[in-house]
C-alpha atoms as a PDB file:
ATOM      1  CA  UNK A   1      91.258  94.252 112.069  1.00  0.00           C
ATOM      2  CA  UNK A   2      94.782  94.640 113.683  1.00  0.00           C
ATOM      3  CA  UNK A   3      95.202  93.445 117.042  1.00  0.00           C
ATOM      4  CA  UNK A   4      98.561  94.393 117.919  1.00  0.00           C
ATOM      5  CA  UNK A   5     101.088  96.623 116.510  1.00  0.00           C
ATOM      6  CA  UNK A   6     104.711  96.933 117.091  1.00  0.00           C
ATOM      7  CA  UNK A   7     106.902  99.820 116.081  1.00  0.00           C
ATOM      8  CA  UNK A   8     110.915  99.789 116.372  1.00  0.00           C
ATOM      9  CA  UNK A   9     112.268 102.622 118.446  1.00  0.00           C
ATOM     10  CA  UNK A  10     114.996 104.029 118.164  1.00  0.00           C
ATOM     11  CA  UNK A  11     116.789 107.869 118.209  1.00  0.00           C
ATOM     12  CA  UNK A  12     117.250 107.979 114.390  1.00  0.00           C
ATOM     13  CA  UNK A  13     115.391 111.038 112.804  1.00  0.00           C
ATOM     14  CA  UNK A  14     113.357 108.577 111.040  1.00  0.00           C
ATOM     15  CA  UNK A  15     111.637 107.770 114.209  1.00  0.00           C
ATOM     16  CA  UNK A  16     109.289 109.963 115.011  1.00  0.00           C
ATOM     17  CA  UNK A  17     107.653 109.217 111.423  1.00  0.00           C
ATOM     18  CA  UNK A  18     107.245 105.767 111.989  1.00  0.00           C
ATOM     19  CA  UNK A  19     105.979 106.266 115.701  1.00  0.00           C
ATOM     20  CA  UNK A  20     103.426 108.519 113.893  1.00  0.00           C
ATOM     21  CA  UNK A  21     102.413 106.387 110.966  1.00  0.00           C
ATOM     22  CA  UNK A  22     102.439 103.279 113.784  1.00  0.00           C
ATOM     23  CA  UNK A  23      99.786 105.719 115.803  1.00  0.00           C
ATOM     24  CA  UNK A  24      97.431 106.498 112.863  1.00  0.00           C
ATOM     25  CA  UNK A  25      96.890 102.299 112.430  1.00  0.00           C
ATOM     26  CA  UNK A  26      96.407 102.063 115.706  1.00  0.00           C
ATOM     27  CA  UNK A  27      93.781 104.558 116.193  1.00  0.00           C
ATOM     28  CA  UNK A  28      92.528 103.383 112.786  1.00  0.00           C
ATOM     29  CA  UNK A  29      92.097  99.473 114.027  1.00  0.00           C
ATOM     30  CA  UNK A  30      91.457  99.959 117.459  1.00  0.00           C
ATOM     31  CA  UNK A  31      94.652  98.328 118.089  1.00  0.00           C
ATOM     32  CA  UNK A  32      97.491  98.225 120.812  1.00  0.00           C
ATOM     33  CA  UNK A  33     101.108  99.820 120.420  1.00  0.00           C
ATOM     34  CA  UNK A  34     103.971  98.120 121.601  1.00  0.00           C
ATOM     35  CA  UNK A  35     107.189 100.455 121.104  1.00  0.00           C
ATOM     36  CA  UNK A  36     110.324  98.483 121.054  1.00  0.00           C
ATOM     37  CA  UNK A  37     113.244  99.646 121.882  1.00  0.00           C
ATOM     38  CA  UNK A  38     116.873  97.618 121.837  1.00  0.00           C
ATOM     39  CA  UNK A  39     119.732  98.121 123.273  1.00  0.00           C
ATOM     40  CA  UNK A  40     122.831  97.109 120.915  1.00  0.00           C
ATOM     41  CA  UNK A  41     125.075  96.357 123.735  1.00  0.00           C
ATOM     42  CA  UNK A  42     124.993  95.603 127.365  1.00  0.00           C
ATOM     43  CA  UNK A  43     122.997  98.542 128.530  1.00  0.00           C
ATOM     44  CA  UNK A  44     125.805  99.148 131.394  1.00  0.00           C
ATOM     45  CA  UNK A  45     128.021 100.390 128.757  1.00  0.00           C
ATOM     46  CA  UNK A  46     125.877 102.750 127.060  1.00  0.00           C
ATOM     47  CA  UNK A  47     124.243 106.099 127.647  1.00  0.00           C
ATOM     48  CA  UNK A  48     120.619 106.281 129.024  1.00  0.00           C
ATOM     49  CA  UNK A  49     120.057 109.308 127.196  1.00  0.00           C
ATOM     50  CA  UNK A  50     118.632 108.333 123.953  1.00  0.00           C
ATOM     51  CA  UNK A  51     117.014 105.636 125.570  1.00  0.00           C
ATOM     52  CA  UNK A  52     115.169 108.690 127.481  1.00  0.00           C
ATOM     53  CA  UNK A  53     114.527 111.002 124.729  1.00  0.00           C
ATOM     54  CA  UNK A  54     112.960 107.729 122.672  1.00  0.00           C
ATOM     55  CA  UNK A  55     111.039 106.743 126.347  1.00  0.00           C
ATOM     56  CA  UNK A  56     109.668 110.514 126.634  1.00  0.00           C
ATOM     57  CA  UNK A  57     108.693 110.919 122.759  1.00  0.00           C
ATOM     58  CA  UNK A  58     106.945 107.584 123.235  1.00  0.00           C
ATOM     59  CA  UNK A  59     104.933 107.873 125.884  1.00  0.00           C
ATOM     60  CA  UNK A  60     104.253 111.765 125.005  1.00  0.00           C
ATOM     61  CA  UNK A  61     102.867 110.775 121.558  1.00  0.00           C
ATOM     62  CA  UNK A  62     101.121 107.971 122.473  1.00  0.00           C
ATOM     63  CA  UNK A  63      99.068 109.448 125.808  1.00  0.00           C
ATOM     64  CA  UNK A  64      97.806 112.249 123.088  1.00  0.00           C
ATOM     65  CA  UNK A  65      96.716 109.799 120.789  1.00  0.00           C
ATOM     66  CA  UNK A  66      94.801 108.356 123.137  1.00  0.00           C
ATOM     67  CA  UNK A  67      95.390 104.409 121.560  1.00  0.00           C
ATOM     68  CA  UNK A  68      96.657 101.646 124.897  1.00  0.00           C
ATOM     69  CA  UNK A  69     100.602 101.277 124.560  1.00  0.00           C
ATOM     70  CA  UNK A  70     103.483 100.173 126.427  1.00  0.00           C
ATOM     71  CA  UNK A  71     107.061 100.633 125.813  1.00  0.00           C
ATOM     72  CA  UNK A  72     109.548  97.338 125.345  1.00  0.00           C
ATOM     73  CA  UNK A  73     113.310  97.769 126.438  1.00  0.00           C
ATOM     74  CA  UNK A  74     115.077  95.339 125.514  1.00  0.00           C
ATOM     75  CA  UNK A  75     119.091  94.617 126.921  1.00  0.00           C
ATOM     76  CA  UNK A  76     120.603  91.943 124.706  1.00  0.00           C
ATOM     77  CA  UNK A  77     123.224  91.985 127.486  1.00  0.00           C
ATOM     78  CA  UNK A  78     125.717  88.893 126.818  1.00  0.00           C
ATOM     79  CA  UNK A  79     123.676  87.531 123.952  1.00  0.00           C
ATOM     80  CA  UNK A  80     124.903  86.091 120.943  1.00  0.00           C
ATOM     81  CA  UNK A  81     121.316  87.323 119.120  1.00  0.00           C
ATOM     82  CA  UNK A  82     121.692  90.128 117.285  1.00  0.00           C
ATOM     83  CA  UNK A  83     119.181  93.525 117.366  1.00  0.00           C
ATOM     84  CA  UNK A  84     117.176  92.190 114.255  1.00  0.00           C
ATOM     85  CA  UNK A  85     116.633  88.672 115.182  1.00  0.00           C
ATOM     86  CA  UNK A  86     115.630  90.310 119.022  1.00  0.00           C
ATOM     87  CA  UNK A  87     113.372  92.280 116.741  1.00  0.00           C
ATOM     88  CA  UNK A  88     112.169  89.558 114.526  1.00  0.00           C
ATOM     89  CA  UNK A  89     111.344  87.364 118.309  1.00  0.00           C
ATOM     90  CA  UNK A  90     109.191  90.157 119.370  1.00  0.00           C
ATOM     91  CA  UNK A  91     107.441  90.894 116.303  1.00  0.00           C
ATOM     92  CA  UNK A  92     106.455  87.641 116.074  1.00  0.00           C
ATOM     93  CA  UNK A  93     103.763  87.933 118.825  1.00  0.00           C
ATOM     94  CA  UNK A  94     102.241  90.960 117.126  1.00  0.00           C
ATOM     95  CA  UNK A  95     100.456  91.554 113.631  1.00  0.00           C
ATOM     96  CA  UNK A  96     102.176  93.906 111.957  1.00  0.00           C
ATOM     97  CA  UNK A  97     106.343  95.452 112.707  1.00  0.00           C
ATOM     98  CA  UNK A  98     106.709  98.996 111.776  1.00  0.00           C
ATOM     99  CA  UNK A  99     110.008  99.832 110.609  1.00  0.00           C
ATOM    100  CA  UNK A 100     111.276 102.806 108.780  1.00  0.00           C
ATOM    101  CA  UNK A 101     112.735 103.057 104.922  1.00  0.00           C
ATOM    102  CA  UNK A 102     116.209 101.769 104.844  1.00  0.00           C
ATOM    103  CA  UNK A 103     118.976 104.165 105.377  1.00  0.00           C
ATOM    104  CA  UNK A 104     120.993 104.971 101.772  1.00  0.00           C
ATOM    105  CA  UNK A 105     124.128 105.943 103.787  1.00  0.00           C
ATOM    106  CA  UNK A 106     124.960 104.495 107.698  1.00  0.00           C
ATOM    107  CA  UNK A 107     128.880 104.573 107.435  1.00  0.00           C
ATOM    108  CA  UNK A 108     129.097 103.709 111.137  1.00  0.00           C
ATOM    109  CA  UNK A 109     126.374 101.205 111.178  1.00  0.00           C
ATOM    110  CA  UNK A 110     124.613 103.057 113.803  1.00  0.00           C
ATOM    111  CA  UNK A 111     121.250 102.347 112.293  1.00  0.00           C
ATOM    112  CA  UNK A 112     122.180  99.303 110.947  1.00  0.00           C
ATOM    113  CA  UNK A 113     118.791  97.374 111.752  1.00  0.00           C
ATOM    114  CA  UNK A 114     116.960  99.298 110.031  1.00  0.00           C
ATOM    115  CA  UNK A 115     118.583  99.335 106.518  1.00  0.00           C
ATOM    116  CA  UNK A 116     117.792  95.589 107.072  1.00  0.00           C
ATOM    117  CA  UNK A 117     114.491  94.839 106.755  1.00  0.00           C
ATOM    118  CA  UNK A 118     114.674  91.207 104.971  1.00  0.00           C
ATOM    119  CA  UNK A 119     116.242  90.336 108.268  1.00  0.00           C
ATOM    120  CA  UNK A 120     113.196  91.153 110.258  1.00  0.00           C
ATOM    121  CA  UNK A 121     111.043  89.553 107.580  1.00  0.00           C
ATOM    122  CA  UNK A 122     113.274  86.118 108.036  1.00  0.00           C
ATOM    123  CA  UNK A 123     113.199  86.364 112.076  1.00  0.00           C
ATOM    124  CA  UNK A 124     110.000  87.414 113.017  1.00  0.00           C
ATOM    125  CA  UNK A 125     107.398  85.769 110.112  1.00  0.00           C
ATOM    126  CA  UNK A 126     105.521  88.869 110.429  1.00  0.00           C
ATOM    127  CA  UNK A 127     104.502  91.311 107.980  1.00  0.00           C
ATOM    128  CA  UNK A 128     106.684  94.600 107.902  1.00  0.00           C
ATOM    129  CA  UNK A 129     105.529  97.583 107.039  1.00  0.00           C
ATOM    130  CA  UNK A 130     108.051  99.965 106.222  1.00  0.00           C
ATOM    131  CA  UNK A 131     107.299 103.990 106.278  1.00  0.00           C
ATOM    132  CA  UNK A 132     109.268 106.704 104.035  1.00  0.00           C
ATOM    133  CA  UNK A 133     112.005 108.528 105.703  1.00  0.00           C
ATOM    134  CA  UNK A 134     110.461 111.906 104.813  1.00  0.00           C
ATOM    135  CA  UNK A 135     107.194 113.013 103.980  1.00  0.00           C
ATOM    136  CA  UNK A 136     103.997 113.827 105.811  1.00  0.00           C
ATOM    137  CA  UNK A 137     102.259 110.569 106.653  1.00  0.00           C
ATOM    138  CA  UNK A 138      98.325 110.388 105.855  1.00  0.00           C
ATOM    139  CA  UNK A 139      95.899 108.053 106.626  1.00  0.00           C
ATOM    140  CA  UNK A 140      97.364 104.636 105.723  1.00  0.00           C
ATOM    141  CA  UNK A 141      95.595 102.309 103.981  1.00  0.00           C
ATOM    142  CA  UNK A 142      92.571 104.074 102.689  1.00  0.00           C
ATOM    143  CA  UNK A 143      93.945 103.249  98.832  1.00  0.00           C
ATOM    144  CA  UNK A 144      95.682 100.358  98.903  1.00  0.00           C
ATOM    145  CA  UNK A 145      97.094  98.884  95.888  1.00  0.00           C
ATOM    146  CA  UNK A 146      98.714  95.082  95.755  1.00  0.00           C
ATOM    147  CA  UNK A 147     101.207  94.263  93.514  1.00  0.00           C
ATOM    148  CA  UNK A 148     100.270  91.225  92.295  1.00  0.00           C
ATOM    149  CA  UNK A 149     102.047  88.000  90.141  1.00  0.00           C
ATOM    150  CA  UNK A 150     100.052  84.480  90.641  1.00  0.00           C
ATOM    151  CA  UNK A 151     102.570  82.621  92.969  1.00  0.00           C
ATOM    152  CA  UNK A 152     103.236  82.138  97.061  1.00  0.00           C
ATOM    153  CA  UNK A 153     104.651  85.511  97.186  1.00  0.00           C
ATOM    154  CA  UNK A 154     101.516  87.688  96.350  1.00  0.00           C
ATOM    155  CA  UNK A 155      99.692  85.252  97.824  1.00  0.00           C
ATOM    156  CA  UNK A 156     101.391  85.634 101.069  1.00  0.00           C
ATOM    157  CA  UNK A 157     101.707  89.384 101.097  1.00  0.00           C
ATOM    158  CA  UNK A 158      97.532  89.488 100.004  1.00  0.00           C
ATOM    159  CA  UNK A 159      97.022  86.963 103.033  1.00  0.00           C
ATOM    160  CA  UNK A 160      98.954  89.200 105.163  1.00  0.00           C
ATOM    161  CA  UNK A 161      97.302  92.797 104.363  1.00  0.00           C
ATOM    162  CA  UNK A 162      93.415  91.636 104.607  1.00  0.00           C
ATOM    163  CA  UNK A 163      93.556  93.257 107.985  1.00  0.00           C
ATOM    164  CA  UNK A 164      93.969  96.631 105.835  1.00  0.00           C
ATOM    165  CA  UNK A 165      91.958  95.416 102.910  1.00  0.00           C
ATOM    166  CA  UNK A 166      89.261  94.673 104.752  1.00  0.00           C
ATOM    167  CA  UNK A 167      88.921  98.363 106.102  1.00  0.00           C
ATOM    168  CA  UNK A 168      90.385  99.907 102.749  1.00  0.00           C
ATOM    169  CA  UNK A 169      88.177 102.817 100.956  1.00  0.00           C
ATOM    170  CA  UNK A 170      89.688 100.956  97.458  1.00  0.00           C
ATOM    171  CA  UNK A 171      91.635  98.386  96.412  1.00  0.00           C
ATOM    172  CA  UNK A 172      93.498  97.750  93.599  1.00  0.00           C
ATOM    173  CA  UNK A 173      95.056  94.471  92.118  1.00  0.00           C
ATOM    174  CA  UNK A 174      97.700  95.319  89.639  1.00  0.00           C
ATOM    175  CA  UNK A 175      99.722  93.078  87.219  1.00  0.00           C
ATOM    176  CA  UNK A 176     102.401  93.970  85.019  1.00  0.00           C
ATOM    177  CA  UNK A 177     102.682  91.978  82.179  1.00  0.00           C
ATOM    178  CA  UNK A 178     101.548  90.633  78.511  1.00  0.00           C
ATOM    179  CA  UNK A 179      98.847  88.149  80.364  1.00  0.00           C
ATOM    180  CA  UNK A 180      98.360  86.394  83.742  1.00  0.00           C
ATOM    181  CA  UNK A 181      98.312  83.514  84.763  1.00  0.00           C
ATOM    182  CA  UNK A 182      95.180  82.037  83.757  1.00  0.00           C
ATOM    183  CA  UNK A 183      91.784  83.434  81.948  1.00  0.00           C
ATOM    184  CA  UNK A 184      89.908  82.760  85.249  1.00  0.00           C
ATOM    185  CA  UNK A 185      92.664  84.802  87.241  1.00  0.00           C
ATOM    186  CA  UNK A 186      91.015  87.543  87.790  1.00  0.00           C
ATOM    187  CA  UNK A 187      87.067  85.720  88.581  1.00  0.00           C
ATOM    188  CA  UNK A 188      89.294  83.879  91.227  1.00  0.00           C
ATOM    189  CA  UNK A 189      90.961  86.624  92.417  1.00  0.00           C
ATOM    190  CA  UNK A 190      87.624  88.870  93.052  1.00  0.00           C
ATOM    191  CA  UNK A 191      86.065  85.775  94.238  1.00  0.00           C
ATOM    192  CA  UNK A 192      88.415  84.858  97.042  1.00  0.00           C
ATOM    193  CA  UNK A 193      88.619  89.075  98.264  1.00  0.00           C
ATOM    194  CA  UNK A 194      84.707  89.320  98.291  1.00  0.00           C
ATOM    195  CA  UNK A 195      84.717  86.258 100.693  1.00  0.00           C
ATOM    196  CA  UNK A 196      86.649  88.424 102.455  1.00  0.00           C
ATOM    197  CA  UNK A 197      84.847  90.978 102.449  1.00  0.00           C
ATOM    198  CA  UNK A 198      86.947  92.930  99.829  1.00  0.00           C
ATOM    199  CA  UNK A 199      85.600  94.772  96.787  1.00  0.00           C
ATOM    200  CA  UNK A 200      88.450  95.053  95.032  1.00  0.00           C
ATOM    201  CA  UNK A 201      89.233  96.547  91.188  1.00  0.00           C
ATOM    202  CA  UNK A 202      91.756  94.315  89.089  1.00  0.00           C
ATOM    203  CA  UNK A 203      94.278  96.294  86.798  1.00  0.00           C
ATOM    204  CA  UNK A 204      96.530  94.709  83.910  1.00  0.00           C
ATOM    205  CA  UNK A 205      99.365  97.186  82.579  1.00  0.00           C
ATOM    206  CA  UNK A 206     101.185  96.415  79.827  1.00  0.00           C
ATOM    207  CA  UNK A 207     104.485  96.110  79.855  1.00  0.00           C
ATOM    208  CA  UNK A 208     106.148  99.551  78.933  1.00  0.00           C
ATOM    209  CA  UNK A 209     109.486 100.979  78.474  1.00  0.00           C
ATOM    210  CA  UNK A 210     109.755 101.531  82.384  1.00  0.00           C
ATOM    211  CA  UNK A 211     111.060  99.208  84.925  1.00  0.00           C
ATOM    212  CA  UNK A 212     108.438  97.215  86.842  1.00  0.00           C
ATOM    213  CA  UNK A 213     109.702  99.545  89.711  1.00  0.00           C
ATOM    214  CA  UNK A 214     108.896 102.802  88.102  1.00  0.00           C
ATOM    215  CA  UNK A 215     105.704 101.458  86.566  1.00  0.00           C
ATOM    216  CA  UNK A 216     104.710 100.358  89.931  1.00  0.00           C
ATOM    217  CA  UNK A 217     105.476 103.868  91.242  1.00  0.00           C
ATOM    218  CA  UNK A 218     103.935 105.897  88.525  1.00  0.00           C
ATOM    219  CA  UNK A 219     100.515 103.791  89.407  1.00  0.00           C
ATOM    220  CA  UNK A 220     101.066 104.508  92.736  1.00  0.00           C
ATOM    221  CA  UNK A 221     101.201 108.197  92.107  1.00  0.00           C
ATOM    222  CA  UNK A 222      98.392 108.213  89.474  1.00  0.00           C
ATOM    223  CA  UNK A 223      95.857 106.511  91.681  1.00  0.00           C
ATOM    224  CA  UNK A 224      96.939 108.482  94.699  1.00  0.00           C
ATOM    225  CA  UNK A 225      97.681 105.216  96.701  1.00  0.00           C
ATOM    226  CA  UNK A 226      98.591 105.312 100.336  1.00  0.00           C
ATOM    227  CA  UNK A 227      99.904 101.847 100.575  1.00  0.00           C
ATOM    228  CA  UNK A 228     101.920  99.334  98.634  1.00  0.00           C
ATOM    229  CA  UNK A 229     101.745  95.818  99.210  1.00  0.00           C
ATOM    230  CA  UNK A 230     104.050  93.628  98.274  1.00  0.00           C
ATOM    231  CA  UNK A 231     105.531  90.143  98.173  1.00  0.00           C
ATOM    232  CA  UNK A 232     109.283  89.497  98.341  1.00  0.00           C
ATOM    233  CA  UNK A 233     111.570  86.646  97.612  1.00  0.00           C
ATOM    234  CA  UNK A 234     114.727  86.497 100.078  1.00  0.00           C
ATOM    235  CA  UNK A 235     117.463  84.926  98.479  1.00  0.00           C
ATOM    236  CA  UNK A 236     121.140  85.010  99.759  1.00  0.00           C
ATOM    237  CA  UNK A 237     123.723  86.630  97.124  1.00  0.00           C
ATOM    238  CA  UNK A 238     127.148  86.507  97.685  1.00  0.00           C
ATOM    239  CA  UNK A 239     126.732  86.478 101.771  1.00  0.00           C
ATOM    240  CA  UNK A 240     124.284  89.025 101.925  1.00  0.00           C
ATOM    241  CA  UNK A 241     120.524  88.534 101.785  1.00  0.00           C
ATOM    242  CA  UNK A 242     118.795  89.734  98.458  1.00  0.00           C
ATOM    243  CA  UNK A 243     115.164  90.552  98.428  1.00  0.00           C
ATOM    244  CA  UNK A 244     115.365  91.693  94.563  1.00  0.00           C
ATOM    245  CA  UNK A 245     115.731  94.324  91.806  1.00  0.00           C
ATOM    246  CA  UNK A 246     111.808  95.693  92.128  1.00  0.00           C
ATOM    247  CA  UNK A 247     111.669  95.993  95.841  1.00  0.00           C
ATOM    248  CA  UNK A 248     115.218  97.268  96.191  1.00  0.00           C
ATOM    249  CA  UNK A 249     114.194  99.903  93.709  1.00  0.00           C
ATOM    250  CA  UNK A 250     110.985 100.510  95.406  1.00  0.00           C
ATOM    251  CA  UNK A 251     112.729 100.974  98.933  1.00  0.00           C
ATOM    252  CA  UNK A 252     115.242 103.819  97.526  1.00  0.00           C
ATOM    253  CA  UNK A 253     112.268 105.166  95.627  1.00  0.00           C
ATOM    254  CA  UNK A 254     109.340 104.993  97.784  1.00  0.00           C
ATOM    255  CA  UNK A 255     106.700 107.944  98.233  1.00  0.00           C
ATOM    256  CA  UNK A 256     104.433 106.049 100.466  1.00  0.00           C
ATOM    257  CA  UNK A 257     104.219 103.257 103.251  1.00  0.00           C
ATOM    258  CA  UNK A 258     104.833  99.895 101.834  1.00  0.00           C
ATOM    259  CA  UNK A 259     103.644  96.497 103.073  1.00  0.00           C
ATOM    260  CA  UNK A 260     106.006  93.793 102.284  1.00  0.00           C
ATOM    261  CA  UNK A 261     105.621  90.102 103.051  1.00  0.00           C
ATOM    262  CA  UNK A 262     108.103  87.306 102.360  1.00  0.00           C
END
């Protein structure tokens, strides 16, 4: 079960989505909320008024819900640390950072942290589970389906989620591809998850004329999944941190929360 959750705050419309979706685990896992909320600049030179808005949404949401919470504010003041490696410090004493889908347009940068999540994966070590912009959130985690390839980074993301798979109503293990990775794979795969306490269904899809992306998606749709998990592999391109075609696509694409680990 989940200990400890931590959702970013912040006064982008995306907000109140993730506060909600960070509320129904909660309540789900017995778990505590800790809203954090960081101020860009030294907190003398901005306005306290979305800080209050973001305060009384918080604490309004959360004292309905019932689950124990406590709000974070954070003044980098004269740091050099930026707002996602302040995120990334603070996550890392929690189980799970809630974050919302990254932002296809932020001319100004004024959400930049959050069209950034392979930063908080680097800083904080934590998993990150990142909630759809849009959309009614339901129950999270009832049908969770893994995306899986034999190697650390499903291995990691797998390791990560057992909180949620061990709770799940079904689980599916999906692999895209002509084969995997040995004729045992998927023995050792059910194996290990029913240690665990995991009863999990294994799925091999051929590969079609769709992207790995949009087959990914279309399962997700077809199996009326409520959570993606996912590992990721963070490379640096050309200055910028990469985290790869598939999850890039899945990020602009995404219909429902999505677990990624790194």
């Amino acid at each position: 079960m989940l200990k400890d959750i931590t959702v970013y705050m912040d006064h982008a419309p995306s907000c109140q989505n993730r506060l909600d979706a960070a509320i129904t685990l909660a309540k789900q896992h017995g778990a505590h909320l800790t809203g954090l909320y960081v101020y860009s600049l030294p907190r003398s030179e901005q306005s306290d008024q979305p800080l209050l808005e973001t305060r009384e949404m918080f604490q309004q949401e959360t004292a309905a819900s019932g689950v124990a919470a406590e709000l974070l504010e954070v003044d980098l003041g004269f740091s050099q640390t930026g707002v996602a490696e302040m995120i990334g410090y603070y996550a890392s004493f929690t189980d799970l950072l809630v974050v919302s889908q990254p932002l296809t347009a932020d001319k100004d940068k004024q959400y930049e942290v959050i069209t950034s999540p392979e930063r908080l994966l680097i800083s904080s070590g934590r998993p990150v589970l990142i909630i759809p912009s849009s959309g009614h959130i339901q129950p999270i985690g009832e049908r969770i389906m893994v995306a899986w390839k034999a190697g650390p980074k499903a291995s990691r993301a797998m390791h990560d989620a057992m909180p949620l798979l061990q709770v799940a109503k079904s689980v599916s293990i999906v692999s895209i591809g002509q084969s995997t990775f040995s004729p045992d794979e998927d023995e050792r795969l059910s194996r290990y998850l029913s240690l665990h306490d995991v009863s999990a269904n294994m799925e091999l899809l051929p590969p079609g004329d769709l992207s790995v992306g949009d087959t990914l998606l279309n399962q997700v749709s077809d199996d009326n999944i409520d959570l993606l998990v996912l590992g990721v592999h963070i490379t640096t391109r050309r200055g910028r941190l990469d985290m790869g075609v598939v999850c890039r696509h899945l990020l602009g694409q995404m219909t429902v929360p999505m677990l990624i680990s790194h």
